[in-house]
PDB file of N, CA and C in Angstrom:
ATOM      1  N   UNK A   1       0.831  -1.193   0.000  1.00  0.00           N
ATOM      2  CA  UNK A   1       0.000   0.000   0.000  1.00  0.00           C
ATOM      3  C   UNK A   1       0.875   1.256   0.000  1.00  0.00           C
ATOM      4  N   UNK A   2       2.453   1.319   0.298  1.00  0.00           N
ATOM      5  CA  UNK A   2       3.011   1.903   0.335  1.00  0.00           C
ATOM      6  C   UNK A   2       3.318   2.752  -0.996  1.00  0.00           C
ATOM      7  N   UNK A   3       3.807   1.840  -1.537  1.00  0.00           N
ATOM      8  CA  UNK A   3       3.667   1.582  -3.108  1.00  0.00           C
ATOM      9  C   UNK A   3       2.518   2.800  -3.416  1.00  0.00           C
ATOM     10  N   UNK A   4       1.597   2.032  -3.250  1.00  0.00           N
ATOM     11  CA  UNK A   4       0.678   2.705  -4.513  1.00  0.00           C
ATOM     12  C   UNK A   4       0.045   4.449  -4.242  1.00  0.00           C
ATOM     13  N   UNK A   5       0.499   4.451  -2.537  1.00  0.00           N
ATOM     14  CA  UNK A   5       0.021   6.085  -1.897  1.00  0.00           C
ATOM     15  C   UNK A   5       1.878   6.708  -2.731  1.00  0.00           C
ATOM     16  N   UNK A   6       2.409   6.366  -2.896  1.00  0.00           N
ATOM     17  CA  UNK A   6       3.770   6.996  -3.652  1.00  0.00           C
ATOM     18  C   UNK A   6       3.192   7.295  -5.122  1.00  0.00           C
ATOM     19  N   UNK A   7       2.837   6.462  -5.814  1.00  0.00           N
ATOM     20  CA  UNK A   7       2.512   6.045  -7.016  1.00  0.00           C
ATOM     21  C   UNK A   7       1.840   7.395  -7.862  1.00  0.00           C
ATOM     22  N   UNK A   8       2.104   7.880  -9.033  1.00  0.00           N
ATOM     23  CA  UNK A   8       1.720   9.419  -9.330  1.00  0.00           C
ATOM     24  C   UNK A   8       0.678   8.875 -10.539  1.00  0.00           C
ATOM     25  N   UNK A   9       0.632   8.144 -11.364  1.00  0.00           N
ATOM     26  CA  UNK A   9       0.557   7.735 -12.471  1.00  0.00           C
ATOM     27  C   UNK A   9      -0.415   6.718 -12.199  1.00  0.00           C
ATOM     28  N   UNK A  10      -1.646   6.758 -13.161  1.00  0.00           N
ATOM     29  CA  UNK A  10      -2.655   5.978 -13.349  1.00  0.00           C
ATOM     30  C   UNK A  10      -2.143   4.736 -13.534  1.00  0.00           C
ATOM     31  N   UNK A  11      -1.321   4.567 -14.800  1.00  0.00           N
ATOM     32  CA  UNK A  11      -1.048   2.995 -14.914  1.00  0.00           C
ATOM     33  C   UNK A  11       0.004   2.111 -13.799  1.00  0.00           C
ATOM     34  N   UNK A  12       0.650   3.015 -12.879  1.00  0.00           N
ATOM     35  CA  UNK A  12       1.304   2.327 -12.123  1.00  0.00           C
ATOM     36  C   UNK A  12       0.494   1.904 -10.840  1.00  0.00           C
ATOM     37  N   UNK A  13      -0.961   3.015 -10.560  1.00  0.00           N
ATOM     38  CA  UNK A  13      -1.220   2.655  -9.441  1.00  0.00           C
ATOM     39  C   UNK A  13      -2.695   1.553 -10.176  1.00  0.00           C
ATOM     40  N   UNK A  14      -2.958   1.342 -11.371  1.00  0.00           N
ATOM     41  CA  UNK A  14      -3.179   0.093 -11.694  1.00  0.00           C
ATOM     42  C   UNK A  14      -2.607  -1.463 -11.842  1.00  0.00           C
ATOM     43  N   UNK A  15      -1.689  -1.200 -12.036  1.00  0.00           N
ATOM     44  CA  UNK A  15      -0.453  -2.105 -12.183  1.00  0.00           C
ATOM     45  C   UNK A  15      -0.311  -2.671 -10.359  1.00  0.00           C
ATOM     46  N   UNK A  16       0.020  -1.370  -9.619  1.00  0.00           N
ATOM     47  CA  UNK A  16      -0.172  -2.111  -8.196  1.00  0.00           C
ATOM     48  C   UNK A  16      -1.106  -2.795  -7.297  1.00  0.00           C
ATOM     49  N   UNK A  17      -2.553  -2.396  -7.801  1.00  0.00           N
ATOM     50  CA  UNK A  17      -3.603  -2.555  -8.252  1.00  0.00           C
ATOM     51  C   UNK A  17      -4.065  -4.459  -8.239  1.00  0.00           C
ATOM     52  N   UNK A  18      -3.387  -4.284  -9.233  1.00  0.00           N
ATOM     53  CA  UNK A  18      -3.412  -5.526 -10.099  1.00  0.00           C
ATOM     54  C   UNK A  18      -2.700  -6.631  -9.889  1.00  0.00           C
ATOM     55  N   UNK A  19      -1.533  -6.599  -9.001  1.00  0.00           N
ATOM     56  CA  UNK A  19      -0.632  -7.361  -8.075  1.00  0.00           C
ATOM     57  C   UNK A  19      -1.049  -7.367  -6.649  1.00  0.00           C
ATOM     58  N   UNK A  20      -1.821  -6.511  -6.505  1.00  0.00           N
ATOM     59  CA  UNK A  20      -2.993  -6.422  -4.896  1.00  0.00           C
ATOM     60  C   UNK A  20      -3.382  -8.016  -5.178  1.00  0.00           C
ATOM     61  N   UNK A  21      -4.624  -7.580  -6.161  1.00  0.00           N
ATOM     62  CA  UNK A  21      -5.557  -8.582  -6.579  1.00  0.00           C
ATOM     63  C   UNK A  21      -5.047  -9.821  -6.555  1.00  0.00           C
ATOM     64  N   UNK A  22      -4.345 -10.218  -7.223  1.00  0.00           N
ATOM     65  CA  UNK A  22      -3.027 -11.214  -7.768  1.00  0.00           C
ATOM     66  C   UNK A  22      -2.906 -12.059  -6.478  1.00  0.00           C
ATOM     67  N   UNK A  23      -2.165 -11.283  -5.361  1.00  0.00           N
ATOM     68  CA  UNK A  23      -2.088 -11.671  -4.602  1.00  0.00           C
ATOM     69  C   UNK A  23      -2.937 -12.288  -3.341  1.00  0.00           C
ATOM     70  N   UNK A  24      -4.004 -11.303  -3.415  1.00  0.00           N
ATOM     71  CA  UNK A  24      -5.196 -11.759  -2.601  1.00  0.00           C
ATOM     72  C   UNK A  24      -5.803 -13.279  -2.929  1.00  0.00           C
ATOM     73  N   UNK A  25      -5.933 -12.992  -4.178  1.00  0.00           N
ATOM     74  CA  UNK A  25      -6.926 -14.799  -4.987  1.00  0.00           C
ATOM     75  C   UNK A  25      -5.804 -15.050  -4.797  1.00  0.00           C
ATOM     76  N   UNK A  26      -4.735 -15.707  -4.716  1.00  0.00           N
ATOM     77  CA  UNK A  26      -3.817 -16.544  -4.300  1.00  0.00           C
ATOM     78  C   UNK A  26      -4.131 -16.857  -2.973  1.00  0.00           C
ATOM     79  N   UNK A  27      -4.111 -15.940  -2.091  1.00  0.00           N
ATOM     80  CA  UNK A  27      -4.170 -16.290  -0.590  1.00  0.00           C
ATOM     81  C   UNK A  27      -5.512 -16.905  -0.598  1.00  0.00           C
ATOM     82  N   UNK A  28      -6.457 -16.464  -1.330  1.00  0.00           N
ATOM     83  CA  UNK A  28      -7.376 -17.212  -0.927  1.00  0.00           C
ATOM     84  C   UNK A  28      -7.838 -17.952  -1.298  1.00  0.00           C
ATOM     85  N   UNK A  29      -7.291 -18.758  -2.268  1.00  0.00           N
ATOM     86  CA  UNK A  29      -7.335 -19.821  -3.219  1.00  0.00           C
ATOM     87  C   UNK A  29      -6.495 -20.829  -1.701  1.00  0.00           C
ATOM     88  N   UNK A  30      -5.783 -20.433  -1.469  1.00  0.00           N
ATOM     89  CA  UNK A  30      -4.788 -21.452  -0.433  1.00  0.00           C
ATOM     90  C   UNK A  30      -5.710 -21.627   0.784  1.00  0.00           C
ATOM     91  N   UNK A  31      -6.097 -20.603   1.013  1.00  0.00           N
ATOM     92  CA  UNK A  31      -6.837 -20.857   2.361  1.00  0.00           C
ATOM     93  C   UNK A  31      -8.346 -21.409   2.029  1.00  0.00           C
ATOM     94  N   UNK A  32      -8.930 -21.937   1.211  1.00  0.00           N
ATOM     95  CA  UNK A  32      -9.925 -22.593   0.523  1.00  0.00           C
ATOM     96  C   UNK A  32      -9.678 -24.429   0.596  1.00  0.00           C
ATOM     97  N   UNK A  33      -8.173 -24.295  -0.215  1.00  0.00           N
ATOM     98  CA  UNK A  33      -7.735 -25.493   0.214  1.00  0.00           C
ATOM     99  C   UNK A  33      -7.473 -26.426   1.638  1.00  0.00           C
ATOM    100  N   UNK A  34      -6.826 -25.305   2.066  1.00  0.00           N
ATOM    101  CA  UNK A  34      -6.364 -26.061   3.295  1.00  0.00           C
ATOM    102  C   UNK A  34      -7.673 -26.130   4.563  1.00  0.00           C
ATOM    103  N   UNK A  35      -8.816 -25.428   4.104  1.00  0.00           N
ATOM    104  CA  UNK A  35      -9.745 -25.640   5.041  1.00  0.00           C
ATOM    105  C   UNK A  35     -10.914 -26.952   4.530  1.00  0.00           C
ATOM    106  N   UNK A  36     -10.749 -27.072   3.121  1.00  0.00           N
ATOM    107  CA  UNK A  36     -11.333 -28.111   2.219  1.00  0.00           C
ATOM    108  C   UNK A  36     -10.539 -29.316   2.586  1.00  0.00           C
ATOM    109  N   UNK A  37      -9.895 -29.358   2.251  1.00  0.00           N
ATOM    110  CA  UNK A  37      -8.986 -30.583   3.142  1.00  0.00           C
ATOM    111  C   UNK A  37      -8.296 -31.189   4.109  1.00  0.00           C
ATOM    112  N   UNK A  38      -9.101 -31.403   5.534  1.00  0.00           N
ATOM    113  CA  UNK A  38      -8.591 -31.648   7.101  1.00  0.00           C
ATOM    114  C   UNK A  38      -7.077 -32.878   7.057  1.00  0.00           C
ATOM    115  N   UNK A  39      -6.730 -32.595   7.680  1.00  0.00           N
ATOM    116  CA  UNK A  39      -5.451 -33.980   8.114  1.00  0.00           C
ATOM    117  C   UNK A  39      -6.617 -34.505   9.036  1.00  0.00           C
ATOM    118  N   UNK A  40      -5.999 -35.679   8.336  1.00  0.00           N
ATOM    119  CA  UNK A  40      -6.402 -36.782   8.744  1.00  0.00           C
ATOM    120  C   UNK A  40      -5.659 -37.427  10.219  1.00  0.00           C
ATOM    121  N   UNK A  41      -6.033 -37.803  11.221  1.00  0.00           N
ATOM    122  CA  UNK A  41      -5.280 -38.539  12.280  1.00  0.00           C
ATOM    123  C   UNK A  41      -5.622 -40.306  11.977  1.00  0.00           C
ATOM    124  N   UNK A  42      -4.130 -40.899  12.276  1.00  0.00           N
ATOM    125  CA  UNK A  42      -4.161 -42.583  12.128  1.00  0.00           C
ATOM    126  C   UNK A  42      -5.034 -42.661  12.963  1.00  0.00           C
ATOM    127  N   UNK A  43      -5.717 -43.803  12.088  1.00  0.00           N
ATOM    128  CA  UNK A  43      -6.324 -44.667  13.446  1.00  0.00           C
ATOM    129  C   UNK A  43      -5.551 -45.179  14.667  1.00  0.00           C
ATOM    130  N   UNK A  44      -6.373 -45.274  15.662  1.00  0.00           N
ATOM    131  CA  UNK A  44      -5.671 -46.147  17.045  1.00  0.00           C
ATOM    132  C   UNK A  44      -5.248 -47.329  16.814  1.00  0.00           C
ATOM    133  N   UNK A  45      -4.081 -47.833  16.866  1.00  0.00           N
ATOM    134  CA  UNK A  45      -3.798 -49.705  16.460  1.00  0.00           C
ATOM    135  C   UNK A  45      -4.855 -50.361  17.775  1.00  0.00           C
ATOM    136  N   UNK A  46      -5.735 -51.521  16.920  1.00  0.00           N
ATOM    137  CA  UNK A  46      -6.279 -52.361  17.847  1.00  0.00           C
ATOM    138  C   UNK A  46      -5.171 -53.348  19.287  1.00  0.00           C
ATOM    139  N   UNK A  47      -5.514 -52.901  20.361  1.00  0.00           N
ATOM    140  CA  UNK A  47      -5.369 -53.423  21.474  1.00  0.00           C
ATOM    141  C   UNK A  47      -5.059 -54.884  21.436  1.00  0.00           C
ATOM    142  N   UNK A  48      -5.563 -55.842  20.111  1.00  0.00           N
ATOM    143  CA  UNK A  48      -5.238 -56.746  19.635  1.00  0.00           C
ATOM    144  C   UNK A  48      -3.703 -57.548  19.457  1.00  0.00           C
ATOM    145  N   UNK A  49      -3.430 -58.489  19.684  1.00  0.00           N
ATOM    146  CA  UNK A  49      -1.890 -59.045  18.926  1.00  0.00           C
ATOM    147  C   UNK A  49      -2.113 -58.874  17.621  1.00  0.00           C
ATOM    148  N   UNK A  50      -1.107 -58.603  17.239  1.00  0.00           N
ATOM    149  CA  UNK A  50      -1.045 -58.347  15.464  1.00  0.00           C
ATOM    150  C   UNK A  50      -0.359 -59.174  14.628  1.00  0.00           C
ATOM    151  N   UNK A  51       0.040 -60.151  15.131  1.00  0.00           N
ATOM    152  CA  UNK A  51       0.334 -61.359  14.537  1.00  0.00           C
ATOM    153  C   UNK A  51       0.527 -62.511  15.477  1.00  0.00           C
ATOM    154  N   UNK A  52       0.182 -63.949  14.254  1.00  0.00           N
ATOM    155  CA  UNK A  52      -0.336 -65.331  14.744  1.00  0.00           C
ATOM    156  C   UNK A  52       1.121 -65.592  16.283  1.00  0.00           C
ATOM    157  N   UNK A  53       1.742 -65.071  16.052  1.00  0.00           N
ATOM    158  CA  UNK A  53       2.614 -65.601  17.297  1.00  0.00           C
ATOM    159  C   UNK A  53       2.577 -64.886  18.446  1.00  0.00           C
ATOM    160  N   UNK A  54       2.108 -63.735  18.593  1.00  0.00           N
ATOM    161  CA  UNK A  54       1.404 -63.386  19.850  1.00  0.00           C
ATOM    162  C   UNK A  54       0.338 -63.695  20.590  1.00  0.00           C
ATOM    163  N   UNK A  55      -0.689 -64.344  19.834  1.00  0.00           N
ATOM    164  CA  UNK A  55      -1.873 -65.027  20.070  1.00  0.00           C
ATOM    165  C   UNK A  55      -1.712 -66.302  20.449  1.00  0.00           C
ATOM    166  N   UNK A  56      -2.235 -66.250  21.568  1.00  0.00           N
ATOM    167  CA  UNK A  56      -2.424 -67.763  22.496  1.00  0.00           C
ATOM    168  C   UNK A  56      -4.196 -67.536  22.328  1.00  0.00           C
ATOM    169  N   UNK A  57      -4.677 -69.443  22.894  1.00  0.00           N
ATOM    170  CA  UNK A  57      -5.323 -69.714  23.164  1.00  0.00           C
ATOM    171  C   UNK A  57      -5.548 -70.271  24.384  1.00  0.00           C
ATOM    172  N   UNK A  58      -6.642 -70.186  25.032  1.00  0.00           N
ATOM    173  CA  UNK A  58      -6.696 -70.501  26.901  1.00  0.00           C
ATOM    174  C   UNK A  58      -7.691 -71.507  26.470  1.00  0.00           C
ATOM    175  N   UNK A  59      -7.884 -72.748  27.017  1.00  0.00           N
ATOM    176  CA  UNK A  59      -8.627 -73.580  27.096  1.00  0.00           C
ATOM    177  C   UNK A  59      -9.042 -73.643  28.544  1.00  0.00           C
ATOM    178  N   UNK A  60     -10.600 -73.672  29.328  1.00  0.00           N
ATOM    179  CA  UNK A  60     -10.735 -73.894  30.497  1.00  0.00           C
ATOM    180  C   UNK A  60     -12.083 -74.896  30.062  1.00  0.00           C
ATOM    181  N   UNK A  61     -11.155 -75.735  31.299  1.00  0.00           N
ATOM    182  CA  UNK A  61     -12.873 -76.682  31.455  1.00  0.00           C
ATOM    183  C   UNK A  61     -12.811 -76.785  33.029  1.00  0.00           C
ATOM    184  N   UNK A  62     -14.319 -77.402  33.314  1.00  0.00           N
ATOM    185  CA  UNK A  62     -15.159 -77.505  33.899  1.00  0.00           C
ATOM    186  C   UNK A  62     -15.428 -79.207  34.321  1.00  0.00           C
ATOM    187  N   UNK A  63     -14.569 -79.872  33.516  1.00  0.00           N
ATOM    188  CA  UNK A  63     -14.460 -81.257  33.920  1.00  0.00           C
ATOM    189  C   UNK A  63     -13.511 -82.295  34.664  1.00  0.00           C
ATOM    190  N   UNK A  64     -14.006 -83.031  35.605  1.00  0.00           N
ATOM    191  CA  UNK A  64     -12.846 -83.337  36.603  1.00  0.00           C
ATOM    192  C   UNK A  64     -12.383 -85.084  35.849  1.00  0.00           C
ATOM    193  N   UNK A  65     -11.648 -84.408  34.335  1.00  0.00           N
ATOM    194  CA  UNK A  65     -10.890 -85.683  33.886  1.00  0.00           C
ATOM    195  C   UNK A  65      -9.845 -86.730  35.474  1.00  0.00           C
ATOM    196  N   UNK A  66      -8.701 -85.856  35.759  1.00  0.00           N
ATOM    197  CA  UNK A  66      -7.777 -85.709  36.212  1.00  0.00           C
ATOM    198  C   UNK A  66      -8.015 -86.889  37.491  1.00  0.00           C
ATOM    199  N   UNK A  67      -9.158 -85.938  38.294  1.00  0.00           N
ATOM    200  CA  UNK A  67      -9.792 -86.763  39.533  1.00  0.00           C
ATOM    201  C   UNK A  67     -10.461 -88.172  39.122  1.00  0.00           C
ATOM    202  N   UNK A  68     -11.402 -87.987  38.360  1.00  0.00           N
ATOM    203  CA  UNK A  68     -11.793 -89.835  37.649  1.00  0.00           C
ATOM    204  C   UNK A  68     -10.455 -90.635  37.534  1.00  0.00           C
ATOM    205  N   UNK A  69      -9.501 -90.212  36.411  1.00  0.00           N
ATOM    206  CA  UNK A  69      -8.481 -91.009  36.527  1.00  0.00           C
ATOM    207  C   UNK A  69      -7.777 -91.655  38.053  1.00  0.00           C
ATOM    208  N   UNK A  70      -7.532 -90.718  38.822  1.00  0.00           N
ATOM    209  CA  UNK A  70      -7.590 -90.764  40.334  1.00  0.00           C
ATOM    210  C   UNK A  70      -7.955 -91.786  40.640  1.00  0.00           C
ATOM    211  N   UNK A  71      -9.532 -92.065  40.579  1.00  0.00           N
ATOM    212  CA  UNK A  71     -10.391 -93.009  40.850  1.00  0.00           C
ATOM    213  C   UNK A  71      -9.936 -94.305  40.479  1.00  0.00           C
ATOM    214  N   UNK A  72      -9.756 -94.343  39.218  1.00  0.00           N
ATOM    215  CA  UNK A  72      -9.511 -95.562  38.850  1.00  0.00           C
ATOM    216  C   UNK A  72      -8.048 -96.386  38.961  1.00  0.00           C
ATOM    217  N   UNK A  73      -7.696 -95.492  39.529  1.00  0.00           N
ATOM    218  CA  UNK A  73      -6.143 -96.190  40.045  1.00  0.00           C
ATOM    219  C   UNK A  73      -6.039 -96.383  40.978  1.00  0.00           C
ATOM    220  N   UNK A  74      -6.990 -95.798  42.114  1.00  0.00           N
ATOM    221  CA  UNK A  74      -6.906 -96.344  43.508  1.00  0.00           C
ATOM    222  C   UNK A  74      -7.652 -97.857  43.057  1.00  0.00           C
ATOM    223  N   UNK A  75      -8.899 -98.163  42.772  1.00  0.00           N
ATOM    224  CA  UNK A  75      -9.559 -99.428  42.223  1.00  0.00           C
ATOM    225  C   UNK A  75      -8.881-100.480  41.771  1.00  0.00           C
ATOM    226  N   UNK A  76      -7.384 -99.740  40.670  1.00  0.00           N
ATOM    227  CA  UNK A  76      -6.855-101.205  40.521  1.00  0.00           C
ATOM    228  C   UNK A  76      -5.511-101.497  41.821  1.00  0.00           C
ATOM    229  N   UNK A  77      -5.614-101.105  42.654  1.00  0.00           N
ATOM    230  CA  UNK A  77      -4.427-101.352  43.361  1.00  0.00           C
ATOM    231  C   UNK A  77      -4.994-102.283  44.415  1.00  0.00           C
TER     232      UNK A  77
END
């Protein structure tokens, strides 16, 4: 703005004018974009093992194999 309050001459303070403009739709061509298009944040990695060798399986039962066998060995003695 300095520029153009100096400026004596029609075509120069068009010309500055005109590099105003220039510059403005640029800025706001950018700031169009960058509000049109958010960043994205990664997803959270699942709490999960992420591969077959971290993963166990727990088997629980409820059945007294162990003790029957028990049984039957006191019987044959």
């Amino acid at each position: 703005m300095e520029q153009y309050k100096v400026a004596t001459t029609k075509p120069e303070k068009d010309a500055i004018m005109n590099e105003i403009r220039k510059c403005t739709r640029a800025y706001d061509a950018m700031k169009n974009v960058s509000i049109s298009s958010p960043v994205l944040k990664p997803a959270r990695p699942a709490p999960w093992p992420k591969t077959s060798e971290d993963s166990y399986i727990l088997i629980i039962s409820d059945t007294e194999d162990e003790d029957e066998d028990d049984e039957y060995d006191d019987m044959t003695l």
